[in-house]
C-alpha atoms as a PDB file:
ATOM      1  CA  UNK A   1      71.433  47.368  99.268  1.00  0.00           C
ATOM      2  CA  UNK A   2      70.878  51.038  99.383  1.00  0.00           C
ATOM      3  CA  UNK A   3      73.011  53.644 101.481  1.00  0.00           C
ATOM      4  CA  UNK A   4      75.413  51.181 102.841  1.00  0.00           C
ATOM      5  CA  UNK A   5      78.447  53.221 102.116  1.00  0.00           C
ATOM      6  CA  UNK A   6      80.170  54.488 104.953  1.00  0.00           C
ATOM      7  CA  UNK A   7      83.788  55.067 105.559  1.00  0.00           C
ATOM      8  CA  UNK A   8      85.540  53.270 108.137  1.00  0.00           C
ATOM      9  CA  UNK A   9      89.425  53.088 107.886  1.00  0.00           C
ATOM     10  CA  UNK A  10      91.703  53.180 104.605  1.00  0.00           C
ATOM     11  CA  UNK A  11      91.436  51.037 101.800  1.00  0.00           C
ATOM     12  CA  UNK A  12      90.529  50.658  98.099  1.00  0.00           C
ATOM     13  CA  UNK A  13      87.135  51.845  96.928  1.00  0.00           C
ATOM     14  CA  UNK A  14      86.220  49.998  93.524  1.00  0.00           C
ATOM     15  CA  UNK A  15      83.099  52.205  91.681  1.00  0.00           C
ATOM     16  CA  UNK A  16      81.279  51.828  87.817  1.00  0.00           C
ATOM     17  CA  UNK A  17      80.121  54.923  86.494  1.00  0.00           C
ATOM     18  CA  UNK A  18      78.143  56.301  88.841  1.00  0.00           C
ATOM     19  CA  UNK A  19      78.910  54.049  91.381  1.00  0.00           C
ATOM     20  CA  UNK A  20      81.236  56.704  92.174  1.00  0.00           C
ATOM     21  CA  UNK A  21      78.571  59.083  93.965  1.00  0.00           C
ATOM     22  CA  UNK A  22      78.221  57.742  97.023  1.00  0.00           C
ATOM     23  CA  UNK A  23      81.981  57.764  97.599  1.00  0.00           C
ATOM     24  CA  UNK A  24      82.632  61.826  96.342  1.00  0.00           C
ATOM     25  CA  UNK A  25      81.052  62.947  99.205  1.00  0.00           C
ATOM     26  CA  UNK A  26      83.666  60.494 101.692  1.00  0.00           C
ATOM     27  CA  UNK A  27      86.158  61.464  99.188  1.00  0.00           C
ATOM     28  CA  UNK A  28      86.290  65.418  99.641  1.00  0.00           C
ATOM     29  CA  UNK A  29      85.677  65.110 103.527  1.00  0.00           C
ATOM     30  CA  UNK A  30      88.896  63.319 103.766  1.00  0.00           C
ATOM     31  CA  UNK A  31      90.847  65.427 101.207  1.00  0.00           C
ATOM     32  CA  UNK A  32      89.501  68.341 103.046  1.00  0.00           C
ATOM     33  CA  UNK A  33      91.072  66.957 106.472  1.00  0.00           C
ATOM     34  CA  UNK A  34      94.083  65.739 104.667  1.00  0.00           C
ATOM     35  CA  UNK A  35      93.379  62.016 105.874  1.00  0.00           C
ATOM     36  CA  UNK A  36      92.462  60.870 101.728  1.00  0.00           C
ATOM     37  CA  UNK A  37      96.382  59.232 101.967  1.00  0.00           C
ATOM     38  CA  UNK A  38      96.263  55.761 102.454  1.00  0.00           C
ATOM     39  CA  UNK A  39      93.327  55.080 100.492  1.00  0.00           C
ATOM     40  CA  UNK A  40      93.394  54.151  96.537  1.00  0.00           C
ATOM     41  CA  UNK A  41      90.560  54.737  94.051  1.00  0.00           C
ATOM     42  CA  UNK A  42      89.694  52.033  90.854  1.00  0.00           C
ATOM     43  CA  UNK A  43      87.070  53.647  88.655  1.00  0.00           C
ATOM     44  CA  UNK A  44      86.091  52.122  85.471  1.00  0.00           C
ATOM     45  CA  UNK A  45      83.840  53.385  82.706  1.00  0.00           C
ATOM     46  CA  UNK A  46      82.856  52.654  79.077  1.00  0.00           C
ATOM     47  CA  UNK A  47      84.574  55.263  78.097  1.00  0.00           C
ATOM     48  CA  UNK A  48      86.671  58.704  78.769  1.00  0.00           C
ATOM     49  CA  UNK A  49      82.745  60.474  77.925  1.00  0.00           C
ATOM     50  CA  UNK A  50      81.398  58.881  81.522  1.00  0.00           C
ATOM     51  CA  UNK A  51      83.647  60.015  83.623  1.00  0.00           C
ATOM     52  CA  UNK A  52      82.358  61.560  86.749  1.00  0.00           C
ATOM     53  CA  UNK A  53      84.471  64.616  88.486  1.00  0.00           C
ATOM     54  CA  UNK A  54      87.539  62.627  86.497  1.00  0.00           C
ATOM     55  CA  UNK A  55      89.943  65.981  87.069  1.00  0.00           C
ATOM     56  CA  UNK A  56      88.942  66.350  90.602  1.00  0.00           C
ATOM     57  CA  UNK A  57      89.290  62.542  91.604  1.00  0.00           C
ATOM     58  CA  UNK A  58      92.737  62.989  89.513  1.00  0.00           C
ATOM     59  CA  UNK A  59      93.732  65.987  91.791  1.00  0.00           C
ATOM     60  CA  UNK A  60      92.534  64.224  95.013  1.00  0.00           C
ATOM     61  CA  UNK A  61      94.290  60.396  94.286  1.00  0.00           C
ATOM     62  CA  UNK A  62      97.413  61.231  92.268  1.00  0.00           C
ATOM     63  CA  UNK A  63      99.131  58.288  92.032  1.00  0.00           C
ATOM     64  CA  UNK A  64      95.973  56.088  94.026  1.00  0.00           C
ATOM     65  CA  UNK A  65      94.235  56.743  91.153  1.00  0.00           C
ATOM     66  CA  UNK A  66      93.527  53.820  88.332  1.00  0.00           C
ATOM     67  CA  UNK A  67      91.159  54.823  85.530  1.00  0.00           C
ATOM     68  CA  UNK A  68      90.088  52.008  83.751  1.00  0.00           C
ATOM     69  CA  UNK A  69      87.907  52.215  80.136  1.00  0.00           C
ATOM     70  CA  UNK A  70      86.187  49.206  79.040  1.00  0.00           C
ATOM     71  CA  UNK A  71      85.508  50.286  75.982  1.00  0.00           C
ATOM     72  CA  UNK A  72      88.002  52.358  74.432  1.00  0.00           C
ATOM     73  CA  UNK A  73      91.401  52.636  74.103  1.00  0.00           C
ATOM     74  CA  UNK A  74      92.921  55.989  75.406  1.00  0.00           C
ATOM     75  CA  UNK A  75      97.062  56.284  76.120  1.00  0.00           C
ATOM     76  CA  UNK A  76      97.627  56.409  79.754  1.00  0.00           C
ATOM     77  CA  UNK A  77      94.643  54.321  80.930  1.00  0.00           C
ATOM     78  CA  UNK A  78      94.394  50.715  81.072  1.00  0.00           C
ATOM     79  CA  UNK A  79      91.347  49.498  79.096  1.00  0.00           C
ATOM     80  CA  UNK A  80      90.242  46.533  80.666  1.00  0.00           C
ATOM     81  CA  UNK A  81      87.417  45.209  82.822  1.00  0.00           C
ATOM     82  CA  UNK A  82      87.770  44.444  86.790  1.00  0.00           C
ATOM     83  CA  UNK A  83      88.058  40.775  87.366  1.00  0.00           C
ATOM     84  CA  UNK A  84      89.882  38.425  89.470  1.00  0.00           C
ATOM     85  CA  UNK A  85      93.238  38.672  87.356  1.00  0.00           C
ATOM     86  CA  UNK A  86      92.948  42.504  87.561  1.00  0.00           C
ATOM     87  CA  UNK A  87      92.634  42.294  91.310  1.00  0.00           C
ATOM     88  CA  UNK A  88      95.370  40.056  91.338  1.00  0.00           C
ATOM     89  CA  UNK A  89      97.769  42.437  89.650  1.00  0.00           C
ATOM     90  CA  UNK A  90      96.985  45.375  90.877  1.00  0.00           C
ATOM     91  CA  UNK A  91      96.020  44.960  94.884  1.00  0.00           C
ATOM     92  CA  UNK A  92      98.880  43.734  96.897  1.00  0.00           C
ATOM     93  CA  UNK A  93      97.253  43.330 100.246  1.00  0.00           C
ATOM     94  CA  UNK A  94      94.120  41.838 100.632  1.00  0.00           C
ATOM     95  CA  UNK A  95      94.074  42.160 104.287  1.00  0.00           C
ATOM     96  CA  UNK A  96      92.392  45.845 103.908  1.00  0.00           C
ATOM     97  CA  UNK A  97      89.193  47.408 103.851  1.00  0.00           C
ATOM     98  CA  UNK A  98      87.465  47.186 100.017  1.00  0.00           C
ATOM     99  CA  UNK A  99      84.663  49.666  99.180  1.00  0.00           C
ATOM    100  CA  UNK A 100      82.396  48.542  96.001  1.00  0.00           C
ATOM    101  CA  UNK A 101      79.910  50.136  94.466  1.00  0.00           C
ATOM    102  CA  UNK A 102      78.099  50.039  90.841  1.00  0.00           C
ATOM    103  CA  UNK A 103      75.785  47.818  89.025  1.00  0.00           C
ATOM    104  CA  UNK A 104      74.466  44.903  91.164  1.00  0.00           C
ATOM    105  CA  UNK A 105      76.336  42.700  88.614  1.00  0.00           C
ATOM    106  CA  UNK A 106      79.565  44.569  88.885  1.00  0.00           C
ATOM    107  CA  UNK A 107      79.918  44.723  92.592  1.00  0.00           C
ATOM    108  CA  UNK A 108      78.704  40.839  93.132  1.00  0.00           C
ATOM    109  CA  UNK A 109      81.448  39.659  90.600  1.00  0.00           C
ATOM    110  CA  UNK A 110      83.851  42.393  92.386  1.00  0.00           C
ATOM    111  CA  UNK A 111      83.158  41.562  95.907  1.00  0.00           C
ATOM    112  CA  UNK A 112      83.210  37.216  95.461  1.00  0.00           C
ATOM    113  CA  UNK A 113      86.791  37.703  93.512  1.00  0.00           C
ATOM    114  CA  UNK A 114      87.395  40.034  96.656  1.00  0.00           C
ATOM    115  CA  UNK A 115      86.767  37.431  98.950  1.00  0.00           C
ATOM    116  CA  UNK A 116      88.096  34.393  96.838  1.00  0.00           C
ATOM    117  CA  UNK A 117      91.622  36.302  97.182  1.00  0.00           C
ATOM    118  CA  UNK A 118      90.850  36.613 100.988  1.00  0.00           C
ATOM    119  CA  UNK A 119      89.158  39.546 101.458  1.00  0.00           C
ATOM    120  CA  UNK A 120      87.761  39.378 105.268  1.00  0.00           C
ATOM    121  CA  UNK A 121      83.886  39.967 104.543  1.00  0.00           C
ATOM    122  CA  UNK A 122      83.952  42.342 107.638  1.00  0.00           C
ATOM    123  CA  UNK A 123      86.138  44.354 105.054  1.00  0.00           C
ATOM    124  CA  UNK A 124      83.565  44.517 102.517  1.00  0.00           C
ATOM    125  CA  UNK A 125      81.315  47.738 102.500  1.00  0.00           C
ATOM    126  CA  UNK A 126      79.324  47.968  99.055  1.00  0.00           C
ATOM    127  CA  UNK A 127      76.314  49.704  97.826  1.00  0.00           C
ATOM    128  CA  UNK A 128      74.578  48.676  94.445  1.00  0.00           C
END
């Protein structure tokens, strides 16, 4: 699916690598407004090196923010990949809207843990 991405209402928008494009455009629109509260970012890469606008996403979330690295182990990140025991610990309401985008592979396993926890599949927006 190509240019699916489209902002809607609050959430938690999951990217990989540069999965994260699409959603830095939504992302400064609503930080320029000051509406960006209410949402939370996950971002994972292989590592610190893949980061895309890391400082500025930083700046933006604050606290929203979880920077995962699957492949290397840096203090103050969690290094660890994004499956259904992650989503489990670390999203408390399902009943919200989820944004997903990177890899076909990444955002198919995201999106059917998503829904397996009861994710609403009107809540779904994803790009890969």
């Amino acid at each position: 699916m190509f240019g699916a991405i489209h902002y809607e209402k609050p959430g938690v928008f999951i990217a990989a690598g540069t999965g994260i494009t699409p959603f830095l455009a939504i992302f400064r629109d609503l930080y320029k407004l000051n509406k960006l509260r209410g949402n939370r970012l996950i971002f994972v890469n292989k590592t610190s090196l893949d980061v895309i606008a890391g400082q500025e996403l930083q700046q933006m979330f604050r606290k929203d923010f979880i920077n995962i690295y699957t492949r290397e182990g840096v203090i103050g990140f969690q290094g660890k990949r994004i499956d259904r025991n992650f989503l489990i610990e670390n999203i408390v309401d399902f009943n919200q809207h989820f944004y997903v985008c990177g890899p076909a592979d990444f955002v198919e396993v995201v999106i059917e843990n998503l829904k397996s926890l009861g994710a609403s599949v009107d809540s779904l927006i994803f790009e890969s």
